[in-house]
N, C-alpha and C. Protein backbone atom coordinates (compact mmCIF):
# COMPACT_ATOMS: atom_id res chain seq x y z
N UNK A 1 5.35 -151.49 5.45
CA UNK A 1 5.99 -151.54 6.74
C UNK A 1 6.30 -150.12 7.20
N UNK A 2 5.95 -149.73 8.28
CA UNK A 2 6.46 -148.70 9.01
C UNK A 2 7.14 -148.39 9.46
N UNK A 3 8.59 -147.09 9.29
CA UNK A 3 9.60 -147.28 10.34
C UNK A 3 9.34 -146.52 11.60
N UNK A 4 10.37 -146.37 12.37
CA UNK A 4 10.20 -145.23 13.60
C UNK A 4 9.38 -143.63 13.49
N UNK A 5 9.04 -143.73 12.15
CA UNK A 5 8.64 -142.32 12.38
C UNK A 5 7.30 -142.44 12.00
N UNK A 6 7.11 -143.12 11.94
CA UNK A 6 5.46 -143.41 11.36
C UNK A 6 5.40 -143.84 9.69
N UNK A 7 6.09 -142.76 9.08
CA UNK A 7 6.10 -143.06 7.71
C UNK A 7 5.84 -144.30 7.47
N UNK A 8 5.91 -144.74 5.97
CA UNK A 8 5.82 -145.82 5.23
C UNK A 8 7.16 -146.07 4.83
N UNK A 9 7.16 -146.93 4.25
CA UNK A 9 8.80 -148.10 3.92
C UNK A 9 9.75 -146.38 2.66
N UNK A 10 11.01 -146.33 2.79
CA UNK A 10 11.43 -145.07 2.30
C UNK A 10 11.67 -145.85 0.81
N UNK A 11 11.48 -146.87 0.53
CA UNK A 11 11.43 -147.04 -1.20
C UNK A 11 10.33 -147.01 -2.06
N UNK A 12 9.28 -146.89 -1.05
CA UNK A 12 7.94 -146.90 -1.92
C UNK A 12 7.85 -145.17 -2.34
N UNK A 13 8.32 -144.26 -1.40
CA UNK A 13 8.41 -142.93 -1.62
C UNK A 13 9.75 -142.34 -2.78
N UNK A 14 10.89 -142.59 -2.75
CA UNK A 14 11.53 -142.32 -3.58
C UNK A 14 11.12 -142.01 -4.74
N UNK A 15 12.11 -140.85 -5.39
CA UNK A 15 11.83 -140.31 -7.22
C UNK A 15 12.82 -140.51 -7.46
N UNK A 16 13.11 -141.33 -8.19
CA UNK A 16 14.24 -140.97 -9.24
C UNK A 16 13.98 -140.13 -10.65
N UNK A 17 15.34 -139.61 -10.03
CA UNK A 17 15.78 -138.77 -11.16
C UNK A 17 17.06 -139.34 -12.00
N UNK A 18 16.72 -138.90 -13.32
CA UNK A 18 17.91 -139.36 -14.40
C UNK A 18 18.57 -138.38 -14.83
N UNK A 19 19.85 -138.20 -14.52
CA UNK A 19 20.84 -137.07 -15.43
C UNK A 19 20.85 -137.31 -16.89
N UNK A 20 20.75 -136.46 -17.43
CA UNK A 20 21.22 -136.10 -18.69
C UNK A 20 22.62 -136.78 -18.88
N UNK A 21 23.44 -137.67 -19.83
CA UNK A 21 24.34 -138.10 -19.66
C UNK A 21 25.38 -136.95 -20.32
N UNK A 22 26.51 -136.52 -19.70
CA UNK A 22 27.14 -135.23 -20.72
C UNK A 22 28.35 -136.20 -21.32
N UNK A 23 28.62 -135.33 -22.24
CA UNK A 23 29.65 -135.96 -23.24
C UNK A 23 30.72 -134.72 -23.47
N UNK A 24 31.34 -135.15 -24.17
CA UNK A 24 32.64 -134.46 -24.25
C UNK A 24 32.66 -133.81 -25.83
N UNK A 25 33.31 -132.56 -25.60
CA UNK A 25 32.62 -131.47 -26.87
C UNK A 25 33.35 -131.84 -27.84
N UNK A 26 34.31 -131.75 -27.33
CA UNK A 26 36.05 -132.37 -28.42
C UNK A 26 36.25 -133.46 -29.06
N UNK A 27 35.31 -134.43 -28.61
CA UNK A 27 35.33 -135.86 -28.90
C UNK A 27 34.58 -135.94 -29.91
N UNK A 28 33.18 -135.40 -29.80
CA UNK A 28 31.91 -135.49 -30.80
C UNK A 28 32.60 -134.28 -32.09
N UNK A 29 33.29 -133.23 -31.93
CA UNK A 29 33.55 -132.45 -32.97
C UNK A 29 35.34 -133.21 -34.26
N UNK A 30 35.10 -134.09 -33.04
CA UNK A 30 36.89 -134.84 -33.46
C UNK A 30 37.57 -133.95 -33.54
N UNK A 31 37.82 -133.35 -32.56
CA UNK A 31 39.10 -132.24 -32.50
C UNK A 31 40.30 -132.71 -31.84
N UNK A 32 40.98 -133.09 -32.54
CA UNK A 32 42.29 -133.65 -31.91
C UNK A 32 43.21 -132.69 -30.90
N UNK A 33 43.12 -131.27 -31.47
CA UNK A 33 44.40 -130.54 -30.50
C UNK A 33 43.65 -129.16 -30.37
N UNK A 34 43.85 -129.02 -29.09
CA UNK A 34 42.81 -127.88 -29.11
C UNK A 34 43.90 -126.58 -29.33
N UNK A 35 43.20 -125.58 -29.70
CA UNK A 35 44.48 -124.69 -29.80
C UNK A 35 44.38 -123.31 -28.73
N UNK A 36 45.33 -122.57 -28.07
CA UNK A 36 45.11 -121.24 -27.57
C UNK A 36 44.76 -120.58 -27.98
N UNK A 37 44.72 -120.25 -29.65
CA UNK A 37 44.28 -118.82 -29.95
C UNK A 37 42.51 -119.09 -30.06
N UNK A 38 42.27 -119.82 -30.25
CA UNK A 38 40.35 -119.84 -29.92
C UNK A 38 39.95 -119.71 -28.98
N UNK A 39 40.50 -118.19 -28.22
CA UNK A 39 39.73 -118.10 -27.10
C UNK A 39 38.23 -118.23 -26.77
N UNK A 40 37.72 -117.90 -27.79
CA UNK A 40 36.11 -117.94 -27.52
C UNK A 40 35.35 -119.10 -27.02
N UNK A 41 36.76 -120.03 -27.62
CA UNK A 41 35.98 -121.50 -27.01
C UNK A 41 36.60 -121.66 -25.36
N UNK A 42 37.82 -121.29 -24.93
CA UNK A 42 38.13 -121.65 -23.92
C UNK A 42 37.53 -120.55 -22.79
N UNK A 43 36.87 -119.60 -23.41
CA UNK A 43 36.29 -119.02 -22.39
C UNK A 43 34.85 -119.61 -21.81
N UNK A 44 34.13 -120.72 -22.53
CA UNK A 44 33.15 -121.42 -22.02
C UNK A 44 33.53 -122.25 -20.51
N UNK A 45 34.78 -122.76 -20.98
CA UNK A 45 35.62 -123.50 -19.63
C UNK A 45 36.33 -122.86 -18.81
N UNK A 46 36.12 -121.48 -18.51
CA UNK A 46 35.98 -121.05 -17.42
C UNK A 46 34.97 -120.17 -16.59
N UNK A 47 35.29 -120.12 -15.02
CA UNK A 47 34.08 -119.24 -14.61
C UNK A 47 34.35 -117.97 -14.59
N UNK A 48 33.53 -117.48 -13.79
CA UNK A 48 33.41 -115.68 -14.03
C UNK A 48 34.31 -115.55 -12.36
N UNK A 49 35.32 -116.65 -11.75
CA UNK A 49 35.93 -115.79 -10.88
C UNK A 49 37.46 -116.11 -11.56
N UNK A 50 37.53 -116.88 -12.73
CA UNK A 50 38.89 -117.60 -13.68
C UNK A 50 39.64 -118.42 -13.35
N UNK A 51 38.52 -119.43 -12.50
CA UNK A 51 38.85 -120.85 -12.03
C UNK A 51 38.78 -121.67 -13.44
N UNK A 52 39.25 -122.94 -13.91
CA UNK A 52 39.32 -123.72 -14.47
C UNK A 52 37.87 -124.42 -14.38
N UNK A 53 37.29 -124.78 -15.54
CA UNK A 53 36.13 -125.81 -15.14
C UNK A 53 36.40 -127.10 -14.73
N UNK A 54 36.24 -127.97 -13.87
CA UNK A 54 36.93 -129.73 -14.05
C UNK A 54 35.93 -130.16 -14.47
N UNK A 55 36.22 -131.44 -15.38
CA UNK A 55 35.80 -132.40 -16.10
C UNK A 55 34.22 -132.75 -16.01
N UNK A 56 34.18 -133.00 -15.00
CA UNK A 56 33.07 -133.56 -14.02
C UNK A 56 31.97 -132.79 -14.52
N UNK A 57 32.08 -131.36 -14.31
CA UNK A 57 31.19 -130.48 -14.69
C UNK A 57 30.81 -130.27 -15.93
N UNK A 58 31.88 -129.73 -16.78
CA UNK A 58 31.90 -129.80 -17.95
C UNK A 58 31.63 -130.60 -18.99
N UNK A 59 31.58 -132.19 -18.76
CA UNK A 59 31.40 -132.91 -19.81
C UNK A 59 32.74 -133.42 -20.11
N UNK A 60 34.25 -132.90 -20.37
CA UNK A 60 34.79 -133.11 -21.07
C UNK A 60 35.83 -134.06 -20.53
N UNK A 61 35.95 -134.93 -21.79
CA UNK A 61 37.14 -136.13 -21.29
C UNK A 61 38.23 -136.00 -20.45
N UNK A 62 39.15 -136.93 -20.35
CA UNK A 62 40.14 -136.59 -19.20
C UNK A 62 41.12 -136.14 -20.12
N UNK A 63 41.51 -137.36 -21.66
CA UNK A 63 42.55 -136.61 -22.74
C UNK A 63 42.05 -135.12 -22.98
N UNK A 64 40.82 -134.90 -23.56
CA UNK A 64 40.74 -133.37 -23.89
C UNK A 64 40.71 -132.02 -22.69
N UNK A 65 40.78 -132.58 -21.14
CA UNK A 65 40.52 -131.69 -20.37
C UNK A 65 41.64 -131.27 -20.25
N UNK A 66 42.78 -132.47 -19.99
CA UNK A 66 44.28 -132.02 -20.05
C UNK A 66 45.00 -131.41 -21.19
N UNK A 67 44.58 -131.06 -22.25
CA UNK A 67 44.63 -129.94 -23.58
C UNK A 67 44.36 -129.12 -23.22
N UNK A 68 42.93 -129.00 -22.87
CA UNK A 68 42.01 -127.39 -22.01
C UNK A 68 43.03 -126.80 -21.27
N UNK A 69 43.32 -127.22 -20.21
CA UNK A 69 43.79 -126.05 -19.17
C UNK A 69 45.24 -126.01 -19.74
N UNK A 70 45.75 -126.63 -20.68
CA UNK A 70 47.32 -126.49 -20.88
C UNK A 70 47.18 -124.83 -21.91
N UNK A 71 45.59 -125.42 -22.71
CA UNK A 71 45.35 -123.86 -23.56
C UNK A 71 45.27 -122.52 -23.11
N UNK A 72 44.26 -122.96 -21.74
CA UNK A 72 43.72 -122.23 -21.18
C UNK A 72 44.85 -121.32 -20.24
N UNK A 73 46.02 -122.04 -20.05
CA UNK A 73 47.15 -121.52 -19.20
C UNK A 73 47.69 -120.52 -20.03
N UNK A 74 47.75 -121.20 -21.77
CA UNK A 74 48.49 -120.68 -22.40
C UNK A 74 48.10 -119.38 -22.71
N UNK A 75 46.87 -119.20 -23.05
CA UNK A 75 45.95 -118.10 -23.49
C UNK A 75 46.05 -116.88 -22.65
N UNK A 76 46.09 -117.07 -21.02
CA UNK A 76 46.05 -116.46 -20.15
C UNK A 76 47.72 -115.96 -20.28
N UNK A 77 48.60 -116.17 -20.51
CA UNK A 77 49.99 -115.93 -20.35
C UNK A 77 50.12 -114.45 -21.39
N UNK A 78 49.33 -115.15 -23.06
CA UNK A 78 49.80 -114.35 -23.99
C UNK A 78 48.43 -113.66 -24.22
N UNK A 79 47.70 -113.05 -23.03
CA UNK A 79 46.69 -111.91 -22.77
C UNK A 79 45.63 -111.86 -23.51
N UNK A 80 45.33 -113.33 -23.87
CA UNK A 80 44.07 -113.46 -24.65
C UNK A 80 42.76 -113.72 -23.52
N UNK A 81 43.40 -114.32 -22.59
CA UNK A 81 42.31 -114.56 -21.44
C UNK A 81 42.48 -114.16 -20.54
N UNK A 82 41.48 -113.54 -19.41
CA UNK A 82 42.15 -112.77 -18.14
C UNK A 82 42.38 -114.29 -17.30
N UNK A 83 43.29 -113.66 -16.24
CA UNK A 83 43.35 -114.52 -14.91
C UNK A 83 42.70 -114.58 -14.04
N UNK A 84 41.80 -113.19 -13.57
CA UNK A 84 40.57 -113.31 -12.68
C UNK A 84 40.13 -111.91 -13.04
N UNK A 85 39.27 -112.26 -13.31
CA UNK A 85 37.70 -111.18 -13.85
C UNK A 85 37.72 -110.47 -12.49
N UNK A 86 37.19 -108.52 -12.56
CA UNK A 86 37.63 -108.01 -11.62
C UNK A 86 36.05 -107.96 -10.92
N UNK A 87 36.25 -107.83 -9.67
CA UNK A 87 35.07 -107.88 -8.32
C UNK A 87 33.97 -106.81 -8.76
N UNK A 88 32.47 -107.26 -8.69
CA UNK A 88 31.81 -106.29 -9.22
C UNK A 88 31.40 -105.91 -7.62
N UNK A 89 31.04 -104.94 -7.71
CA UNK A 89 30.05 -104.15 -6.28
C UNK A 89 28.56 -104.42 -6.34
């Protein structure tokens, strides 16, 4: 069937695509409490302007995301993590 534009029916054309399903890092490692002083890990969950990653993006659960940024606050307080990475030229 043809619509207004000439084309053909818009489901015979469609691709689907399948996401990768993401999972949550904390969950699969069974890490119950994440801690501040491992910065190395909480610097994955953030970006390069020292926004927070959300969930969505990251993979990570809603219990372990709300650990993250409580670390991630913490880390940043006691100068293990910056607060915003400085402007390059």
């Amino acid at each position: 069937m043809k619509n207004y534009r000439g084309s053909t029916d818009s489901k015979q054309n469609k691709k689907y695509y399948f996401n990768k399903k993401k999972y949550c890092l904390f969950c699969k490692d069974k890490v119950k409490l994440i801690d501040y002083k491992n910065y190395r890990i909480l610097q994955k969950f953030t970006l390069e302007t020292g926004k927070i990653m959300p969930g969505r993006v990251s993979g990570v659960c809603g219990y372990h995301q709300k650990q993250l940024t409580k670390a991630i606050k913490r880390a940043r307080h006691m100068a293990l993590l910056k607060f915003v990475e400085p402007k390059r030229d």
